[in-house]
Protein backbone atom coordinates (compact mmCIF):
# COMPACT_ATOMS: atom_id res chain seq x y z
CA UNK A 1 -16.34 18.55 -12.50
CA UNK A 2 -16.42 21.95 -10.66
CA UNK A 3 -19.79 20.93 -9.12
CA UNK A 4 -18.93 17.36 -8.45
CA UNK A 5 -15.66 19.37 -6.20
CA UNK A 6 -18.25 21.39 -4.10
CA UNK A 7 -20.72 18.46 -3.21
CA UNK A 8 -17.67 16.25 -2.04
CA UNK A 9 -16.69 19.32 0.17
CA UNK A 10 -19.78 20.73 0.86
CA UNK A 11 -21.32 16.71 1.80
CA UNK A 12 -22.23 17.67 5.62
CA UNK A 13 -23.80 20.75 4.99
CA UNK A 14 -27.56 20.98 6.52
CA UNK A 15 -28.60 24.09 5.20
CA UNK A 16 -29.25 24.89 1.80
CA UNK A 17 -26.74 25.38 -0.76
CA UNK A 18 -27.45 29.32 -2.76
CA UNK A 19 -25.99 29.06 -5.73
CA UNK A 20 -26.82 31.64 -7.97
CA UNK A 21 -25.13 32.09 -11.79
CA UNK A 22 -26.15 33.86 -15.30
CA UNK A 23 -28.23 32.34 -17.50
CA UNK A 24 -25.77 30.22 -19.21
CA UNK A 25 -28.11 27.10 -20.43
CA UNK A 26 -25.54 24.03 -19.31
CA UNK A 27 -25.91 25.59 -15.63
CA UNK A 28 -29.05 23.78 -14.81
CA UNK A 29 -28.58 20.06 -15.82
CA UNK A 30 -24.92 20.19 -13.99
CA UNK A 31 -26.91 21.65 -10.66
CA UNK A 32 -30.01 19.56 -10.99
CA UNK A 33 -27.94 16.44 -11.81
CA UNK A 34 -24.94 17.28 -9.37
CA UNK A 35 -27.10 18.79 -6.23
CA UNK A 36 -30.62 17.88 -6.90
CA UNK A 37 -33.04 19.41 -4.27
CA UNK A 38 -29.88 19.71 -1.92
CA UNK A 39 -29.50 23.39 -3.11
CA UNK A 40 -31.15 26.39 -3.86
CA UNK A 41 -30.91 27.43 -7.29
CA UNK A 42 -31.56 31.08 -9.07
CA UNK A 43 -30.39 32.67 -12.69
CA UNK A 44 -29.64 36.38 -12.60
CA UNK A 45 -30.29 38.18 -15.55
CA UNK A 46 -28.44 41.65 -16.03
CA UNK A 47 -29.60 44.17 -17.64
CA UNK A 48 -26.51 46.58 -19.18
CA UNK A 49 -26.44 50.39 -20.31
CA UNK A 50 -23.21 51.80 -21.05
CA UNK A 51 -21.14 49.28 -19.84
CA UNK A 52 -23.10 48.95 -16.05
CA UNK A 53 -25.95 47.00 -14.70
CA UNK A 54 -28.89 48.83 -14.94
CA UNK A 55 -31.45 46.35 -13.70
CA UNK A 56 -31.15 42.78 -12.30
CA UNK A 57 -34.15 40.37 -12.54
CA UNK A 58 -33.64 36.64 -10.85
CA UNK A 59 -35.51 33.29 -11.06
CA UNK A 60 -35.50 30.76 -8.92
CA UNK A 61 -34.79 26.98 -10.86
CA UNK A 62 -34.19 25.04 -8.13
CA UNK A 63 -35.54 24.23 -4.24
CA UNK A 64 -38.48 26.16 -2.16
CA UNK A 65 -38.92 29.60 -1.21
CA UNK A 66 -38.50 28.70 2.43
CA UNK A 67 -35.30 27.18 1.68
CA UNK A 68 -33.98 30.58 -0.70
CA UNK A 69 -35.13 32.90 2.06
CA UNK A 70 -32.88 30.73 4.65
CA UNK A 71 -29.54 30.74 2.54
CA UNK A 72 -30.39 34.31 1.86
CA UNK A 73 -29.97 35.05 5.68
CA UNK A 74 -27.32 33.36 6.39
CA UNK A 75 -25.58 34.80 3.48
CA UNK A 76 -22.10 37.11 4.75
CA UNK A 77 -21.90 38.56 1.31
CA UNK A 78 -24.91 40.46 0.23
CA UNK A 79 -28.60 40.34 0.89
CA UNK A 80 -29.34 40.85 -2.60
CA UNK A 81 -28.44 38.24 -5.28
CA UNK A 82 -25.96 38.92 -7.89
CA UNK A 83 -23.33 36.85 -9.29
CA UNK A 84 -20.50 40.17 -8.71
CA UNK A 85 -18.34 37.76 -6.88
CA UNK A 86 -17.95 34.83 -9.25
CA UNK A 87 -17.36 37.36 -12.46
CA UNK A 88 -15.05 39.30 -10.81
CA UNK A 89 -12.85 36.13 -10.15
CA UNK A 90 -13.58 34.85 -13.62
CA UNK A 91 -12.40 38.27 -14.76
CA UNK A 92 -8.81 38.26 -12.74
CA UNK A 93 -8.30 34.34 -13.76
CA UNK A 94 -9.00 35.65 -17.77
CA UNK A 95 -6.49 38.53 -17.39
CA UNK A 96 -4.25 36.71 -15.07
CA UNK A 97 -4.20 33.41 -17.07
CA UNK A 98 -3.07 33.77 -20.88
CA UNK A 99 -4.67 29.99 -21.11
CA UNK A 100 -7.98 31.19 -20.57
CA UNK A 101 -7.99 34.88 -23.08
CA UNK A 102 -10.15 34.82 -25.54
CA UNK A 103 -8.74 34.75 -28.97
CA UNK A 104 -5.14 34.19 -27.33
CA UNK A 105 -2.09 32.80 -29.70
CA UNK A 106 -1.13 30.27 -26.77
CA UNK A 107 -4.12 27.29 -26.99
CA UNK A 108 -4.18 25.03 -23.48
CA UNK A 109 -3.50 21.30 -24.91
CA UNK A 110 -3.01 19.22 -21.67
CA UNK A 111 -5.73 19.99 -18.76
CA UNK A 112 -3.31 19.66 -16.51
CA UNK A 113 -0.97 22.41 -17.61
CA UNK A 114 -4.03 23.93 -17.18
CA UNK A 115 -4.70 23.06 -13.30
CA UNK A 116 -1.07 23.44 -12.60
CA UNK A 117 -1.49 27.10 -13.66
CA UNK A 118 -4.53 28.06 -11.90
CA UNK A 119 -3.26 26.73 -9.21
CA UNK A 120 -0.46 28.84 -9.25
CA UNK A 121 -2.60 31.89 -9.81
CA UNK A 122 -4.76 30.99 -6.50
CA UNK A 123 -2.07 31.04 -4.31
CA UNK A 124 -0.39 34.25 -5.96
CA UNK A 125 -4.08 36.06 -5.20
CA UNK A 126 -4.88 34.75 -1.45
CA UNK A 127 -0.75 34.55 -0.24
CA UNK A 128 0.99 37.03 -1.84
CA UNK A 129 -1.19 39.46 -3.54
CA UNK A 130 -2.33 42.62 -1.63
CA UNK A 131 -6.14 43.31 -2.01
CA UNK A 132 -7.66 47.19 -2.11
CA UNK A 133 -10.61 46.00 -0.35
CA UNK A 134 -8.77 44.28 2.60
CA UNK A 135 -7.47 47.55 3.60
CA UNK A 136 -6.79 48.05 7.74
CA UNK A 137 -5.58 51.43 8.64
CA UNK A 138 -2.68 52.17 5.90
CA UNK A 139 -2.09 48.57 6.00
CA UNK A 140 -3.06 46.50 2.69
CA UNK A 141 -3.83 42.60 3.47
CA UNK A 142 -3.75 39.66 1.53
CA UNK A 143 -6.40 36.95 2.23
CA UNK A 144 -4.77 34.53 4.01
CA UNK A 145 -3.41 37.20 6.14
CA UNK A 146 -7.28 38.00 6.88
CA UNK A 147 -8.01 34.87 7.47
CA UNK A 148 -4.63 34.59 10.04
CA UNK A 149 -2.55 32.24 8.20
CA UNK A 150 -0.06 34.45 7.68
CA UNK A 151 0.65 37.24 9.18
CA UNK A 152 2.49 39.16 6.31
CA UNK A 153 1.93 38.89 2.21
CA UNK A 154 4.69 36.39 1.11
CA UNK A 155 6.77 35.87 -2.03
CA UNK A 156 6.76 33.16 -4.61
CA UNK A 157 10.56 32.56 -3.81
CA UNK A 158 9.38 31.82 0.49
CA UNK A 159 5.88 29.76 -1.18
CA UNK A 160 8.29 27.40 -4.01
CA UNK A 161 10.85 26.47 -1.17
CA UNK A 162 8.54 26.02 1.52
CA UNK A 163 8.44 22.41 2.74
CA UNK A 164 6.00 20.65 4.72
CA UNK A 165 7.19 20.06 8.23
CA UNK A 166 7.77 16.17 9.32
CA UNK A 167 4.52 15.00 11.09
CA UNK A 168 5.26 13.55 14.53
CA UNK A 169 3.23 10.40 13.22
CA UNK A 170 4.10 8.31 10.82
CA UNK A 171 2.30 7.64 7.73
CA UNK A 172 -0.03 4.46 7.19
CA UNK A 173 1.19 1.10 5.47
CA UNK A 174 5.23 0.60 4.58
CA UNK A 175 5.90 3.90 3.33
CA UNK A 176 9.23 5.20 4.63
CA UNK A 177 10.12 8.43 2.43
CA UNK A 178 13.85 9.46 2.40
CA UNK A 179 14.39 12.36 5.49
CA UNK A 180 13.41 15.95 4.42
CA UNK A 181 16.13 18.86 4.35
CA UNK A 182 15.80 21.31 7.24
CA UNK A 183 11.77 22.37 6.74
CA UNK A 184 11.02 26.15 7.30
CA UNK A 185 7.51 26.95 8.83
CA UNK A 186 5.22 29.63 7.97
CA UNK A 187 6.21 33.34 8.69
């Protein structure tokens, strides 16, 4: 489902897709059926001692060489491969989300609780959030303030009572919704 999300997004893309992962066996069926040769695919295998990675060893699954030395390049994150990023995430949504514990009294029934909650937890991290490594000066930043969203963190209470601003056009077919209250843009 995950993978189906990226190709729709990811559709006009020319260059290679990098996608590397550990070497959890359902990852390759869900990339070869999902991306096919459309991406560049490598397992990383981590070697631990004492609770950090001594040694990392990769092989490449999917695509060319020519094709993993291009995404490489053009990679903003690291010129090594490691999958750092994606378990770090996995990490904050496990202790952030008590859905998604392991061995946890509180069992997720509906999968859309579920999305409703993660959701949730995405905006907390990139609006309101302030990140150690995003510091400038004194000055922590959230992402969104990096990317210039915003141009301070924000609170829950400013993100639940936001509303969308009416467009200036009006929306397709014989939809006429009832008038908005008085919308407040972003700080």
């Amino acid at each position: 489902m995950f993978a189906r999300a990226v190709r729709q997004r990811i559709r006009r893309l020319s260059a290679p897709l990098l996608v590397t992962t550990n070497e959890f066996k359902y990852h390759l069926p869900c990339l070869q059926r999902t991306f096919g040769p459309a991406c560049v695919y490598l397992q990383v295998k981590n070697r631990y001692a004492r609770g950090r990675i001594t040694h990392a060893t990769s092989r490449q699954l999917i695509g060319e060489t020519w094709k993993y030395e291009q995404a490489l390049e053009r990679s903003k994150d690291s010129k090594r491969l490691n999958t750092a990023y994606v378990e770090r995430s996995i990490l904050h949504l496990r202790r952030t989300c008590a859905y998604l514990n392991r061995r946890t009294p509180s069992p997720m029934r509906k999968p859309q609780r579920l999305a409703e909650v993660l959701d949730i937890d995405r905006v907390h991290y990139n609006f309101v959030q302030r990140h150690s490594s995003l510091r400038f000066g004194g000055k922590l930043r959230t992402p969104a303030m990096q990317a210039g969203i915003t141009t301070r963190p924000l609170t829950l209470r400013e993100i639940f009572l936001w509303q969308r601003p009416p467009s200036k056009y009006p929306p397709p077919g014989n939809w006429s919704p009832t008038p908005p209250p008085q919308a407040r843009p972003w700080p």
